[in-house]
N, C-alpha and C. Protein backbone atom coordinates (compact mmCIF):
# COMPACT_ATOMS: atom_id res chain seq x y z
N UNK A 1 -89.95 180.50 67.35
CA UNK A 1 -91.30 179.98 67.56
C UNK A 1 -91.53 179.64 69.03
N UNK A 2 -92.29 179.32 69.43
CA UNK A 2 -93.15 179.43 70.72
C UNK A 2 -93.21 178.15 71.08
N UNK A 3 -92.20 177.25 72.20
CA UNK A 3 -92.79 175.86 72.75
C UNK A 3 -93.52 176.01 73.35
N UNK A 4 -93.80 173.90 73.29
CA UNK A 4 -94.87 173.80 74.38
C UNK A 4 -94.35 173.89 75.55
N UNK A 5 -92.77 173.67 75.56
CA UNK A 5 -92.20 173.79 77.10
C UNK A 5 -91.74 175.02 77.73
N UNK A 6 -92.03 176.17 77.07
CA UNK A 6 -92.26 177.31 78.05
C UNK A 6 -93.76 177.68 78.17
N UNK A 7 -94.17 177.40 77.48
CA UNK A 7 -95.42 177.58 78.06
C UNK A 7 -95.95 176.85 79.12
N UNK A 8 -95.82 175.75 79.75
CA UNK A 8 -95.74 175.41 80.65
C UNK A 8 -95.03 175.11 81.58
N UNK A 9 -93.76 176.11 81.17
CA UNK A 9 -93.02 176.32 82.53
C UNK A 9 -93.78 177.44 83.33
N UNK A 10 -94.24 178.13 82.43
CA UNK A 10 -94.75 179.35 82.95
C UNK A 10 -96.67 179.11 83.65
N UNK A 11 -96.93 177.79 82.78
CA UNK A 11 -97.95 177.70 83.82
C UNK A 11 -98.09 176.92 85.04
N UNK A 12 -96.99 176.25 84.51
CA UNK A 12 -96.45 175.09 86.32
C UNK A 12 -96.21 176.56 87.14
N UNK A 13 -95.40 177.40 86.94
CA UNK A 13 -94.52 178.15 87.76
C UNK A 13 -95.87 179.49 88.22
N UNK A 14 -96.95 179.39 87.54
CA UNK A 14 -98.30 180.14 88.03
C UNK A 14 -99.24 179.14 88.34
N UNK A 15 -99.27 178.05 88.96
CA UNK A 15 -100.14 177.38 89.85
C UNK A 15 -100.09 177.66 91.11
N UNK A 16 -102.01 177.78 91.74
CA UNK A 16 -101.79 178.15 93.05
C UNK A 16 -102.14 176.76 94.00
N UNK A 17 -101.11 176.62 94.87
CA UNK A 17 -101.37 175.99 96.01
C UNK A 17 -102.35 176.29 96.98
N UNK A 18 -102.91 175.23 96.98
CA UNK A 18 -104.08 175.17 98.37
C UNK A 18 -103.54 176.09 99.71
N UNK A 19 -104.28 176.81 100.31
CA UNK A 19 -103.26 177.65 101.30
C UNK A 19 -102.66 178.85 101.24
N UNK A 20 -102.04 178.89 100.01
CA UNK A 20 -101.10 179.61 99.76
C UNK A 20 -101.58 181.24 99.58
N UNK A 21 -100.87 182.58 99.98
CA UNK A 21 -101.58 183.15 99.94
C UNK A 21 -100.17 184.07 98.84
N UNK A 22 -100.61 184.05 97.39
CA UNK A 22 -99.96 184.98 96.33
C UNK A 22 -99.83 186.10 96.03
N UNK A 23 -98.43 186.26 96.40
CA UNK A 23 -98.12 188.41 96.36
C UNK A 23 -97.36 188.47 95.31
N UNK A 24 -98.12 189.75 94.28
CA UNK A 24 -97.16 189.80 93.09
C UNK A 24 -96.17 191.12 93.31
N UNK A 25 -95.19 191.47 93.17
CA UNK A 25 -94.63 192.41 93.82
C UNK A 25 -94.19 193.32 92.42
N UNK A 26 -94.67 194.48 92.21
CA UNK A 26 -94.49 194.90 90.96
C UNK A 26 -93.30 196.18 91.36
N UNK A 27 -92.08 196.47 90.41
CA UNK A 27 -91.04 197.43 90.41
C UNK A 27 -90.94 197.90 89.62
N UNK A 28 -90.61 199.46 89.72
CA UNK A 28 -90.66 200.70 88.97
C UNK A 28 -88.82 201.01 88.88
N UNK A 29 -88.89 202.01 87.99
CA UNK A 29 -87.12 202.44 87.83
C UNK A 29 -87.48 203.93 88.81
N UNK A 30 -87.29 203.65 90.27
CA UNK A 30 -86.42 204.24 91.19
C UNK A 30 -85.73 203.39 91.93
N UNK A 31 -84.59 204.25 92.59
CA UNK A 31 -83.79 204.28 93.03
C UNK A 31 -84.19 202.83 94.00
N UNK A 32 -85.15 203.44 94.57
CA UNK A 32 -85.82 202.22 95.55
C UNK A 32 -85.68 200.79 95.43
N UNK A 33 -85.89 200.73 94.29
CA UNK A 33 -85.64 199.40 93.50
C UNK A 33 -84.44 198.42 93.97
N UNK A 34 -83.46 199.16 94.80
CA UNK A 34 -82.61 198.74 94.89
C UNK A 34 -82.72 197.42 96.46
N UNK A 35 -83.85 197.91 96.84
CA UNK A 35 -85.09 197.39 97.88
C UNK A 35 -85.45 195.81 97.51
N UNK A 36 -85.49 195.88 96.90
CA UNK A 36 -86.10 194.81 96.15
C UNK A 36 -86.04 193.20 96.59
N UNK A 37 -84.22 193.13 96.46
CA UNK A 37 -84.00 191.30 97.32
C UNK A 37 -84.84 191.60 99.00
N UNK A 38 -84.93 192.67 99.66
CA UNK A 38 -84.69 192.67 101.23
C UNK A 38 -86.65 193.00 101.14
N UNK A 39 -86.90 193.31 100.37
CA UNK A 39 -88.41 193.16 100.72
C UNK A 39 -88.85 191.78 100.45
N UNK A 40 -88.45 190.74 98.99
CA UNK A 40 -88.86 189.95 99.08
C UNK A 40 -88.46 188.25 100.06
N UNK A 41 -87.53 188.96 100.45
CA UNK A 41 -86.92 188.31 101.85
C UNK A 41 -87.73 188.39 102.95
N UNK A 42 -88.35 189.43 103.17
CA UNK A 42 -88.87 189.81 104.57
C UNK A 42 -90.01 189.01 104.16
N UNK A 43 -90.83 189.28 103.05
CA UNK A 43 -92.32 188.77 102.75
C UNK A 43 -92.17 187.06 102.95
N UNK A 44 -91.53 186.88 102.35
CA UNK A 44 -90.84 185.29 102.95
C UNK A 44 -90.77 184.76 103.92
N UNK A 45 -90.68 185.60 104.55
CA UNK A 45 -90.85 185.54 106.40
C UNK A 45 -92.38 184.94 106.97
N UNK A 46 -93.60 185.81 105.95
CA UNK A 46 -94.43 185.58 106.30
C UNK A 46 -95.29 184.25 106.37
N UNK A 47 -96.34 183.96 106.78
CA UNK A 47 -96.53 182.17 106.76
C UNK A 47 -97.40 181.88 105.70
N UNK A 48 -97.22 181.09 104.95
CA UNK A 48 -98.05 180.90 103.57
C UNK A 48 -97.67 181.99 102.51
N UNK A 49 -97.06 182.22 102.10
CA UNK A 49 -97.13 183.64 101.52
C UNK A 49 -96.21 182.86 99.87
N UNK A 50 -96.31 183.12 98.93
CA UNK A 50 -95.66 182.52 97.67
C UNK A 50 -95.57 184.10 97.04
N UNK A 51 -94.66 184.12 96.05
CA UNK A 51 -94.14 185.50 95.48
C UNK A 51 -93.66 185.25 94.15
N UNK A 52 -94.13 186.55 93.59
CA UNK A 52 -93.72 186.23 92.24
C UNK A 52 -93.43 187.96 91.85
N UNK A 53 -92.21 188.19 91.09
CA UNK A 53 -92.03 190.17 90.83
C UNK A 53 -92.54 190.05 89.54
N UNK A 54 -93.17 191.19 89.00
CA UNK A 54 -93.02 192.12 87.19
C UNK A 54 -92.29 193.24 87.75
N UNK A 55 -91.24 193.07 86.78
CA UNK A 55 -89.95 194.38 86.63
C UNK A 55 -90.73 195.49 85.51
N UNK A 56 -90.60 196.08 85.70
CA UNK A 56 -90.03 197.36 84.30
C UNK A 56 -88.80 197.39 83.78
N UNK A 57 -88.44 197.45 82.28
CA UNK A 57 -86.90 197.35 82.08
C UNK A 57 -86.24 198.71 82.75
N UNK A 58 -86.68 199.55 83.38
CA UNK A 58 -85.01 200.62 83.93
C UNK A 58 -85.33 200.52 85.20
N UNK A 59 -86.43 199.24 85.89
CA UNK A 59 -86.33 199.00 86.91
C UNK A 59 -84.79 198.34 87.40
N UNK A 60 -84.65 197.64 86.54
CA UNK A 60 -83.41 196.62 86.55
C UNK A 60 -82.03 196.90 86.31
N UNK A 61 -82.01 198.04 86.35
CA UNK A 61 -80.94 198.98 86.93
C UNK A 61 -80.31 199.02 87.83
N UNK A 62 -81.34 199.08 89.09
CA UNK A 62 -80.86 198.93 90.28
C UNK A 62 -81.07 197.98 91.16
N UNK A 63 -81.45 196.59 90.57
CA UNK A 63 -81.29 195.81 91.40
C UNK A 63 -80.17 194.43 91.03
N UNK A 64 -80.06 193.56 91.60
CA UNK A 64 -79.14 192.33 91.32
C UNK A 64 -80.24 191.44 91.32
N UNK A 65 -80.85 190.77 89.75
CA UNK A 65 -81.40 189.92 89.84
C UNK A 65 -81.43 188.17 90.85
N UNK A 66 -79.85 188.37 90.84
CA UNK A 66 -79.24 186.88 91.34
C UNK A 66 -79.67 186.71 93.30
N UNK A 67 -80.04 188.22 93.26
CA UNK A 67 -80.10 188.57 94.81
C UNK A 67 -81.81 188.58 95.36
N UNK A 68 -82.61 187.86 94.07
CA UNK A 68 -83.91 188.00 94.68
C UNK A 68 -84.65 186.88 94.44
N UNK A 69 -85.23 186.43 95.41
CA UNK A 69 -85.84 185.10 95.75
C UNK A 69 -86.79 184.53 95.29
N UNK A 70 -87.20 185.11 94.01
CA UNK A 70 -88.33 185.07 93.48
C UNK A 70 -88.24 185.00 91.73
N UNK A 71 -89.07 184.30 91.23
CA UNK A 71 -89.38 184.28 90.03
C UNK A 71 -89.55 185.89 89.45
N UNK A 72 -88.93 186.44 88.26
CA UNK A 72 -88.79 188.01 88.17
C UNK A 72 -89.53 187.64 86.79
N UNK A 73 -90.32 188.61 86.41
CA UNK A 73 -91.13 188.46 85.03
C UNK A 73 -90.77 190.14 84.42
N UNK A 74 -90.57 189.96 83.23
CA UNK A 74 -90.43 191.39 82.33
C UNK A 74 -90.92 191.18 81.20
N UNK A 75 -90.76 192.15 80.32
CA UNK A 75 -91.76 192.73 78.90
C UNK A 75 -91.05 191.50 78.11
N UNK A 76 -90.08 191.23 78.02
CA UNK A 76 -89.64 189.90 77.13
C UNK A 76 -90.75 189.16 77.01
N UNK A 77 -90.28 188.26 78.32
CA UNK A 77 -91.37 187.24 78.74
C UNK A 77 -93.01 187.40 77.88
N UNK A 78 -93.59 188.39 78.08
CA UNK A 78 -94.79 188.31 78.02
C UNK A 78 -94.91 188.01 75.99
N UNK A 79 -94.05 188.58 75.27
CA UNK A 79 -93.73 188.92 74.02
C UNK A 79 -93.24 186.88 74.02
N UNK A 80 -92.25 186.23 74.37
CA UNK A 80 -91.93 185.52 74.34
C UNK A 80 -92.73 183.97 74.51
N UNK A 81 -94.06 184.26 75.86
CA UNK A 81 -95.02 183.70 75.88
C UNK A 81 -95.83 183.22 74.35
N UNK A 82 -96.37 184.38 73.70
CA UNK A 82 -97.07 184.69 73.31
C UNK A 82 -97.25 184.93 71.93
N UNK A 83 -97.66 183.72 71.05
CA UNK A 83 -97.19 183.58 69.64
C UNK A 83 -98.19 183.55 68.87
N UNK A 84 -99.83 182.28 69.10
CA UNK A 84 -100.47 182.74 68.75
C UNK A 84 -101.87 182.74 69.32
N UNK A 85 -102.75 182.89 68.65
CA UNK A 85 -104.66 183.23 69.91
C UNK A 85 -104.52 181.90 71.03
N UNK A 86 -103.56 181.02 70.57
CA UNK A 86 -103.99 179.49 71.83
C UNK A 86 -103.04 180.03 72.96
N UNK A 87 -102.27 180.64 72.78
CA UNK A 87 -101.01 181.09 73.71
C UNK A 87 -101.57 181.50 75.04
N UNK A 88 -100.96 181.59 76.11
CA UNK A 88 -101.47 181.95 77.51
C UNK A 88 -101.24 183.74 76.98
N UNK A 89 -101.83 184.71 78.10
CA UNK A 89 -101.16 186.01 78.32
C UNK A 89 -100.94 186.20 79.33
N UNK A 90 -99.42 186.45 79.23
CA UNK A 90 -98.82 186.74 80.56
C UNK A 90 -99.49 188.01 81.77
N UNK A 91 -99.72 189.15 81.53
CA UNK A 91 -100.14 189.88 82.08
C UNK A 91 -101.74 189.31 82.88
N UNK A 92 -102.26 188.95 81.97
CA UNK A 92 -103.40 187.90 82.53
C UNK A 92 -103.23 186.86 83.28
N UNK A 93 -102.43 186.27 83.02
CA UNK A 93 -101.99 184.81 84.06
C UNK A 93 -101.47 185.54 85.34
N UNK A 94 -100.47 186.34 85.42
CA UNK A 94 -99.69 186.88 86.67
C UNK A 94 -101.16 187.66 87.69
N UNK A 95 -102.50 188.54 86.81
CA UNK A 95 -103.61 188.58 87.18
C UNK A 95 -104.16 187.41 88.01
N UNK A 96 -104.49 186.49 87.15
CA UNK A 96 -104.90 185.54 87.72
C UNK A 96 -104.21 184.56 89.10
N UNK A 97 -103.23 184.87 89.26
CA UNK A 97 -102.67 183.87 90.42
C UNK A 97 -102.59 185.02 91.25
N UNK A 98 -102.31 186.40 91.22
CA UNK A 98 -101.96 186.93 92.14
C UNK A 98 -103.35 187.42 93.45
N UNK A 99 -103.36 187.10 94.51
CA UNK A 99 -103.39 187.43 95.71
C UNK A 99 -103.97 189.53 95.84
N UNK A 100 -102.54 189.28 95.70
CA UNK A 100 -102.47 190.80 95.91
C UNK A 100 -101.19 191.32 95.57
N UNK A 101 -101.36 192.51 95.12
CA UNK A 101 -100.60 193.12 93.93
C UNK A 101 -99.81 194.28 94.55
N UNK A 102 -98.45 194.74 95.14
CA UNK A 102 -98.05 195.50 95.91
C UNK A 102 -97.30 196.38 94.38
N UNK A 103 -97.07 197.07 94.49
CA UNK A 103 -95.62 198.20 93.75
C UNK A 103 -95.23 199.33 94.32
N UNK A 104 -93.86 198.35 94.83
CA UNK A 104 -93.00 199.24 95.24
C UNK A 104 -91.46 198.75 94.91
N UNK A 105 -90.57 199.97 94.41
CA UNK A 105 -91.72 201.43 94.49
C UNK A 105 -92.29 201.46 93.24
N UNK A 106 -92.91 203.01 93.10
CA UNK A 106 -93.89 202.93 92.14
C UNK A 106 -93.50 204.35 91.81
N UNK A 107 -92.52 204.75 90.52
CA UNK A 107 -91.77 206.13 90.15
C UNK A 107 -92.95 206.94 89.86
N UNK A 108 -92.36 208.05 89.45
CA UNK A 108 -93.47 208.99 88.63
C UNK A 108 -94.12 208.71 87.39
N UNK A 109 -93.08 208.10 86.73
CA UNK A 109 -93.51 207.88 85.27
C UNK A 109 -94.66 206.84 85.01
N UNK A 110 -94.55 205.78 86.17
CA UNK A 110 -95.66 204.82 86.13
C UNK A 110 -96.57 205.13 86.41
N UNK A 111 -96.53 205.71 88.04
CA UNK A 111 -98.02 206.72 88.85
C UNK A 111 -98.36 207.40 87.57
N UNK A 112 -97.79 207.89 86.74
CA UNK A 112 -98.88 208.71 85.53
C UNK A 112 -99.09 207.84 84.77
N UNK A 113 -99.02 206.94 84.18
CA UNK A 113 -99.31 206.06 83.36
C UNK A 113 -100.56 205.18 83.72
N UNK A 114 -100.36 204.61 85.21
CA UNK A 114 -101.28 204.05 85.93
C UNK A 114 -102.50 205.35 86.19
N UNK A 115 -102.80 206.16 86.21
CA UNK A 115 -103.59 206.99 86.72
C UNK A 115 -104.10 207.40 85.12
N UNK A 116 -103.60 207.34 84.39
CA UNK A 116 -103.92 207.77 82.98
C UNK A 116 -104.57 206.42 82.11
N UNK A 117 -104.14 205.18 82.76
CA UNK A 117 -104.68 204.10 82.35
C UNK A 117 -103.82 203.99 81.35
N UNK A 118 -102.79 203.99 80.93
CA UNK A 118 -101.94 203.52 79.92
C UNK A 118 -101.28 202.37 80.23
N UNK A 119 -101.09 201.50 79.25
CA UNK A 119 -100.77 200.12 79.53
C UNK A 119 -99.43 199.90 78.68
N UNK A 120 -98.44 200.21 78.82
CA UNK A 120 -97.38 199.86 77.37
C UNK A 120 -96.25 199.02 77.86
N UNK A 121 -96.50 198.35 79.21
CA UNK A 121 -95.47 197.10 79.63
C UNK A 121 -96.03 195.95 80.26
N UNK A 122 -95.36 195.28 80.75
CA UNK A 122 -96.01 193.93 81.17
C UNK A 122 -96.71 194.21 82.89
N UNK A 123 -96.05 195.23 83.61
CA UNK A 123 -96.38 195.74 84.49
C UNK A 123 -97.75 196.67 84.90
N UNK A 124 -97.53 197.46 83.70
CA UNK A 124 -98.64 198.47 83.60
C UNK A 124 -100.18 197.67 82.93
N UNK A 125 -99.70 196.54 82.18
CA UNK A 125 -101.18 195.54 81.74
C UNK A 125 -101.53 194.88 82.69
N UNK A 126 -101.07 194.71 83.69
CA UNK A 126 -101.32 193.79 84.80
C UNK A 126 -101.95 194.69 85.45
N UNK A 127 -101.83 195.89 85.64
CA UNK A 127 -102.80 196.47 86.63
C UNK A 127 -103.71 197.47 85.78
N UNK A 128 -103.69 197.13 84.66
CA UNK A 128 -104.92 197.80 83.73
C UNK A 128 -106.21 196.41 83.80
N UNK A 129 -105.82 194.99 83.88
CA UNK A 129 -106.13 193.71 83.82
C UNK A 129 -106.36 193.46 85.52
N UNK A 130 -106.05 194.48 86.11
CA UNK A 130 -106.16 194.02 88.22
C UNK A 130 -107.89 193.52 87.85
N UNK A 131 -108.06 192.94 88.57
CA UNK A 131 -109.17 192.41 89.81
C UNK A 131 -109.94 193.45 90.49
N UNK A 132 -110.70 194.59 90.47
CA UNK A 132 -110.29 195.72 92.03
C UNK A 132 -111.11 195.25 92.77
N UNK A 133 -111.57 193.76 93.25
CA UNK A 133 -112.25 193.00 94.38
C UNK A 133 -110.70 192.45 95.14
N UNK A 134 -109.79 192.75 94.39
CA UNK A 134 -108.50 192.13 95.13
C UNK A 134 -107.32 193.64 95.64
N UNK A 135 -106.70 193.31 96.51
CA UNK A 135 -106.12 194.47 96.81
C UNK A 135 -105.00 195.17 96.10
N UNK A 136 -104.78 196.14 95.85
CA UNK A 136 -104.09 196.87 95.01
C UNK A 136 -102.99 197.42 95.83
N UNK A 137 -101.62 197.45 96.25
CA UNK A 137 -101.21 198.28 97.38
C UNK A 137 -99.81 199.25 96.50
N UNK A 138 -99.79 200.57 96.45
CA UNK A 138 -98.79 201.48 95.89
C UNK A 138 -98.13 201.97 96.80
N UNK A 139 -96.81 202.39 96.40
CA UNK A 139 -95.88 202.74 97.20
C UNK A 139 -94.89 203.74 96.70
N UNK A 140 -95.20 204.91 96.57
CA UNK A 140 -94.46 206.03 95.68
C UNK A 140 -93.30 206.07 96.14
N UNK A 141 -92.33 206.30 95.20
CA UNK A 141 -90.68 206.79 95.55
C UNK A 141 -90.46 207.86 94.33
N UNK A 142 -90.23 209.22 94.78
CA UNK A 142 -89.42 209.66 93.99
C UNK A 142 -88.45 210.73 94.40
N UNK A 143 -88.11 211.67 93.91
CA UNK A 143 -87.05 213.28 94.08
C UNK A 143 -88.40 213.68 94.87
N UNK A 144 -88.40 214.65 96.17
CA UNK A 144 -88.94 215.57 96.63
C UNK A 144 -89.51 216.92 95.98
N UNK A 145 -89.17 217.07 94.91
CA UNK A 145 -89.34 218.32 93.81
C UNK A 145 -90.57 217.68 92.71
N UNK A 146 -90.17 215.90 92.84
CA UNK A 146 -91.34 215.71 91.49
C UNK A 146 -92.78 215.46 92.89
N UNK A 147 -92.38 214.56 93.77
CA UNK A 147 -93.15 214.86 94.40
C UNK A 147 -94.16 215.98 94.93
N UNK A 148 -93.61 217.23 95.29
CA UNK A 148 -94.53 218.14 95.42
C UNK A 148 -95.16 218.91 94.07
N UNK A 149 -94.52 218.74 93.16
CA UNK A 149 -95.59 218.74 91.14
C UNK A 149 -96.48 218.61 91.89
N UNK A 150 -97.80 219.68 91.40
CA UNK A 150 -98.84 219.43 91.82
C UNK A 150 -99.93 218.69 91.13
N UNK A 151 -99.09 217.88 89.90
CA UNK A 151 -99.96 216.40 89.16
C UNK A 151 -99.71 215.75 90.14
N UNK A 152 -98.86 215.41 91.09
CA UNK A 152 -98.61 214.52 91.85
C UNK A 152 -99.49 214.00 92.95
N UNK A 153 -100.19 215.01 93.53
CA UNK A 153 -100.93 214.77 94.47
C UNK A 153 -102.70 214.29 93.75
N UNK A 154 -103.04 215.45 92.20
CA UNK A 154 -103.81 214.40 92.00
C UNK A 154 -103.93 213.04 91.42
N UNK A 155 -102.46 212.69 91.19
CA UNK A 155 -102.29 211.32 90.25
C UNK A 155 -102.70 210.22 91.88
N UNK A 156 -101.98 210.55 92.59
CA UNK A 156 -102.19 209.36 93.89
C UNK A 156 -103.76 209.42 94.13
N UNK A 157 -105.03 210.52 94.33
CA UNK A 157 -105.71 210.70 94.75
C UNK A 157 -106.47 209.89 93.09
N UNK A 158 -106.59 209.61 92.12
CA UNK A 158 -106.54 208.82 90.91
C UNK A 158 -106.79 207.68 91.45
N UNK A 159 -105.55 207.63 92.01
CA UNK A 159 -105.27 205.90 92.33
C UNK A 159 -106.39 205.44 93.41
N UNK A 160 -106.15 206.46 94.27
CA UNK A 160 -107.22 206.17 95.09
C UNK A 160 -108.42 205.88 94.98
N UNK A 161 -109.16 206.73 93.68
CA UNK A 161 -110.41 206.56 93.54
C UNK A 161 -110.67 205.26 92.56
N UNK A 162 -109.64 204.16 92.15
CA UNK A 162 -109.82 203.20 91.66
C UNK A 162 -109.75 202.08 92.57
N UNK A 163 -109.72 202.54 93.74
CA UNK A 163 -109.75 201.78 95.19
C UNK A 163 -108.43 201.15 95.55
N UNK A 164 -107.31 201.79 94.99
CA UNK A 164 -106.08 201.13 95.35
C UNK A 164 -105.55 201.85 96.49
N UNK A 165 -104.66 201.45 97.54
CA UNK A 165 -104.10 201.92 98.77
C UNK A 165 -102.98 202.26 98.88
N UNK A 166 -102.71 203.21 99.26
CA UNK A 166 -101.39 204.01 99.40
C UNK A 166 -100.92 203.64 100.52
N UNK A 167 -99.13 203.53 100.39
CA UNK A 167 -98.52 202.93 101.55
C UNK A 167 -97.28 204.26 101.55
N UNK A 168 -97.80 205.22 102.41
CA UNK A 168 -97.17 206.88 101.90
C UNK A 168 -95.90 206.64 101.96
N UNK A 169 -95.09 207.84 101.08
CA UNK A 169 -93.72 207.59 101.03
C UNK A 169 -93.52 208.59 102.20
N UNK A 170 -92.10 208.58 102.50
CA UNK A 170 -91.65 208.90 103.67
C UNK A 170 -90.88 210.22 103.81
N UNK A 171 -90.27 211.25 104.82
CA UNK A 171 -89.10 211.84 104.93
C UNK A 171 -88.10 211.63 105.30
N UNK A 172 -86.71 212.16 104.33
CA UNK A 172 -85.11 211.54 104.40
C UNK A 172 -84.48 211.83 103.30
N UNK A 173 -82.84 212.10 103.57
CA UNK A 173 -82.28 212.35 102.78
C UNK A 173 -82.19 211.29 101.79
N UNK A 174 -82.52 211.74 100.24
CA UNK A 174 -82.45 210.75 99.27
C UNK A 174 -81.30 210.59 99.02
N UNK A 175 -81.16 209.13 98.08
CA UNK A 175 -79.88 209.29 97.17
C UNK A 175 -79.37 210.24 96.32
N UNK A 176 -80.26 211.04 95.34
CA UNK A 176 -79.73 212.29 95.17
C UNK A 176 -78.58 213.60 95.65
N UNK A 177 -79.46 212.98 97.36
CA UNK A 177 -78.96 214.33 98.39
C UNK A 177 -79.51 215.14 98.32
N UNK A 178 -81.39 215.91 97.92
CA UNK A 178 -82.17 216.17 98.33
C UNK A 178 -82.75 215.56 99.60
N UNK A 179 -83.16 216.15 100.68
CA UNK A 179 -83.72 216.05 101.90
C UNK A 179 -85.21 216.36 101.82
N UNK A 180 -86.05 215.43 101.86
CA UNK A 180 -87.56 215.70 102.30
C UNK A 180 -88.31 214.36 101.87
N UNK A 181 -89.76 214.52 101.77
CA UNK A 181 -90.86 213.67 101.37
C UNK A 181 -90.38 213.10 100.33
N UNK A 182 -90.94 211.65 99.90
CA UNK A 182 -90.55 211.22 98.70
C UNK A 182 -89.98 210.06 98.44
N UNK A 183 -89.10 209.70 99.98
CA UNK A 183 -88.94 208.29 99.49
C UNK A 183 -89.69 207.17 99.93
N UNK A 184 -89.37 205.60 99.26
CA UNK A 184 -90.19 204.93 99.35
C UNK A 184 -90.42 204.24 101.18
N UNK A 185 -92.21 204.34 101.26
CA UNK A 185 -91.92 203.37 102.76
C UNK A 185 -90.68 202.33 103.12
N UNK A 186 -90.44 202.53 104.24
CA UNK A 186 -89.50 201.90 105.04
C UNK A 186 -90.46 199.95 104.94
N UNK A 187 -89.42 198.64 103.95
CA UNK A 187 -89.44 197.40 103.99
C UNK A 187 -90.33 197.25 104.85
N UNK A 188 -89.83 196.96 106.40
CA UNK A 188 -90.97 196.57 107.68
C UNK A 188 -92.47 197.39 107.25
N UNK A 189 -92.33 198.60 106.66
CA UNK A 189 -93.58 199.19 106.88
C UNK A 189 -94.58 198.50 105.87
N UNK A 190 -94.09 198.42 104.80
CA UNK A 190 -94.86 197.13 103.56
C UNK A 190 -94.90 196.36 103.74
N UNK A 191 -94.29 195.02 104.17
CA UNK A 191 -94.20 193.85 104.87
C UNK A 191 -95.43 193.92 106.27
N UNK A 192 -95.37 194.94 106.68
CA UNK A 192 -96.56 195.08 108.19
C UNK A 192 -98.24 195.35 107.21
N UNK A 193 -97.90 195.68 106.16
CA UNK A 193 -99.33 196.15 105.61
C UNK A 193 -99.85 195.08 104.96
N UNK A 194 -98.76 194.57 104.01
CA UNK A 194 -99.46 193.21 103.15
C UNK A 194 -99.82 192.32 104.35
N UNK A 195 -98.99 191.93 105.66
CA UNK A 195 -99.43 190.91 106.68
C UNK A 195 -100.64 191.54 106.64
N UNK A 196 -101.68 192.60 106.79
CA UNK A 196 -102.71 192.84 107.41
C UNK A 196 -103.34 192.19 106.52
N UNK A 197 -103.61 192.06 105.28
CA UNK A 197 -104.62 191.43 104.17
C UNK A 197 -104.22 190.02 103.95
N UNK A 198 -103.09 189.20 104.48
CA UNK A 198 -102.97 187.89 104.89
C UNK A 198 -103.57 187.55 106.23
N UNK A 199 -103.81 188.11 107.30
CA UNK A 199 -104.66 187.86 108.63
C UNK A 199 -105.92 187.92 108.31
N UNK A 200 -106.42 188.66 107.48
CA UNK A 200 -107.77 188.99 107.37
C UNK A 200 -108.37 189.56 105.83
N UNK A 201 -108.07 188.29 105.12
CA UNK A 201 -108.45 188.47 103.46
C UNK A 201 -109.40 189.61 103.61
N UNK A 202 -110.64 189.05 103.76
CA UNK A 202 -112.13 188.59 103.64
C UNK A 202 -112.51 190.18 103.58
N UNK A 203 -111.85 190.81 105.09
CA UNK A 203 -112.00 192.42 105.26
C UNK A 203 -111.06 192.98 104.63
N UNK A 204 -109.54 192.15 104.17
CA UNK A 204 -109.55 193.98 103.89
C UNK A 204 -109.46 193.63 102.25
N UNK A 205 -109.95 192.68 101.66
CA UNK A 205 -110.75 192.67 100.31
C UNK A 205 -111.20 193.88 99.57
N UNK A 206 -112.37 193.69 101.05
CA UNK A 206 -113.69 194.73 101.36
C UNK A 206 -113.19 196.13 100.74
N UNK A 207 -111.76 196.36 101.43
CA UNK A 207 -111.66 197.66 102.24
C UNK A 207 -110.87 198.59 100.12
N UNK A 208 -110.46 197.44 100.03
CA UNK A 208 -110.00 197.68 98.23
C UNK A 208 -110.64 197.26 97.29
């Protein structure tokens, strides 16, 4: 059964501070993932900035939960929340506090899901449930081969037209050991983009 004391752990632990400017950092099952403690380290860096992740379960593969600085939310949770009509919803609450909504990375399987509007995790309801007056920021990682699929280019251009912003993936030898396009932006380069919509909400709101 469902306490009252997780339920308000979970709404103490989604209150926003005066100031504070809330990044939800959403992760996909690539490789990238493995990114994960050292991005939300860097964002930490920034001034005012509070953080909160939604995993995917084969996100969590590749990362070390114990290694990331942040409150981590998954499909449990939201199931666990959520008992009966008085209950909070998680995907809605993590909506509601978040700022701005980064994923990275963001595999293939999600980019189609997200572009198809399918919602079947705690991740994918959260951005079926986005805001799009608030910024949306994606960050593709995958194999160079799924990348050039030519669903691929219109699934991002999808995304786009729901006003979300692409933070392009890059060239380099993957973990695989395929060489080319495909993997996820370089940490500093996401960390330099979300700072831009912490300097200047108001515009780049606008701009998503």
């Amino acid at each position: 059964m469902q306490t009252d004391d997780s339920v308000s752990v979970v709404k103490n632990d989604l209150q926003k501070s005066r100031g504070e400017f809330c990044v939800l950092i959403g992760v996909t099952g690539s490789v990238a993932a493995l990114k994960l403690p050292l991005l939300v380290s860097q964002l930490r860096l920034l001034s005012g900035v509070d953080i909160r992740v939604v995993t995917t379960e084969h996100a969590k593969h590749f990362y070390n939960a114990e290694e990331v600085s942040a409150k981590i939310y998954g499909d449990k949770d939201e199931w666990k929340l959520w008992r009966q009509r008085s209950d909070p919803v998680l995907h809605i609450e993590l909506r509601r506090w978040a700022d701005l909504f980064v994923i990275a990375p963001l595999d293939a399987n999600t980019l189609g899901k997200i572009a198809s509007g399918i919602c079947d995790n705690l991740l994918t309801c959260v951005v079926r449930a986005w805001d799009t007056a608030r910024p949306l920021l994606f960050c593709p990682a995958m194999n160079t081969a799924m990348w050039q699929h030519p669903i691929t280019a219109q699934q991002v251009s999808r995304l786009k037209e729901f006003g979300y912003v692409e933070i392009p993936c890059i060239t380099k030898k993957l973990v695989c050991g395929d060489e080319g396009k495909g993997a996820m932006a370089e940490v500093s380069t996401i960390v330099e983009v979300v700072n831009q919509y912490i300097e200047k909400p108001d515009e780049s709101f606008q701009k998503a």
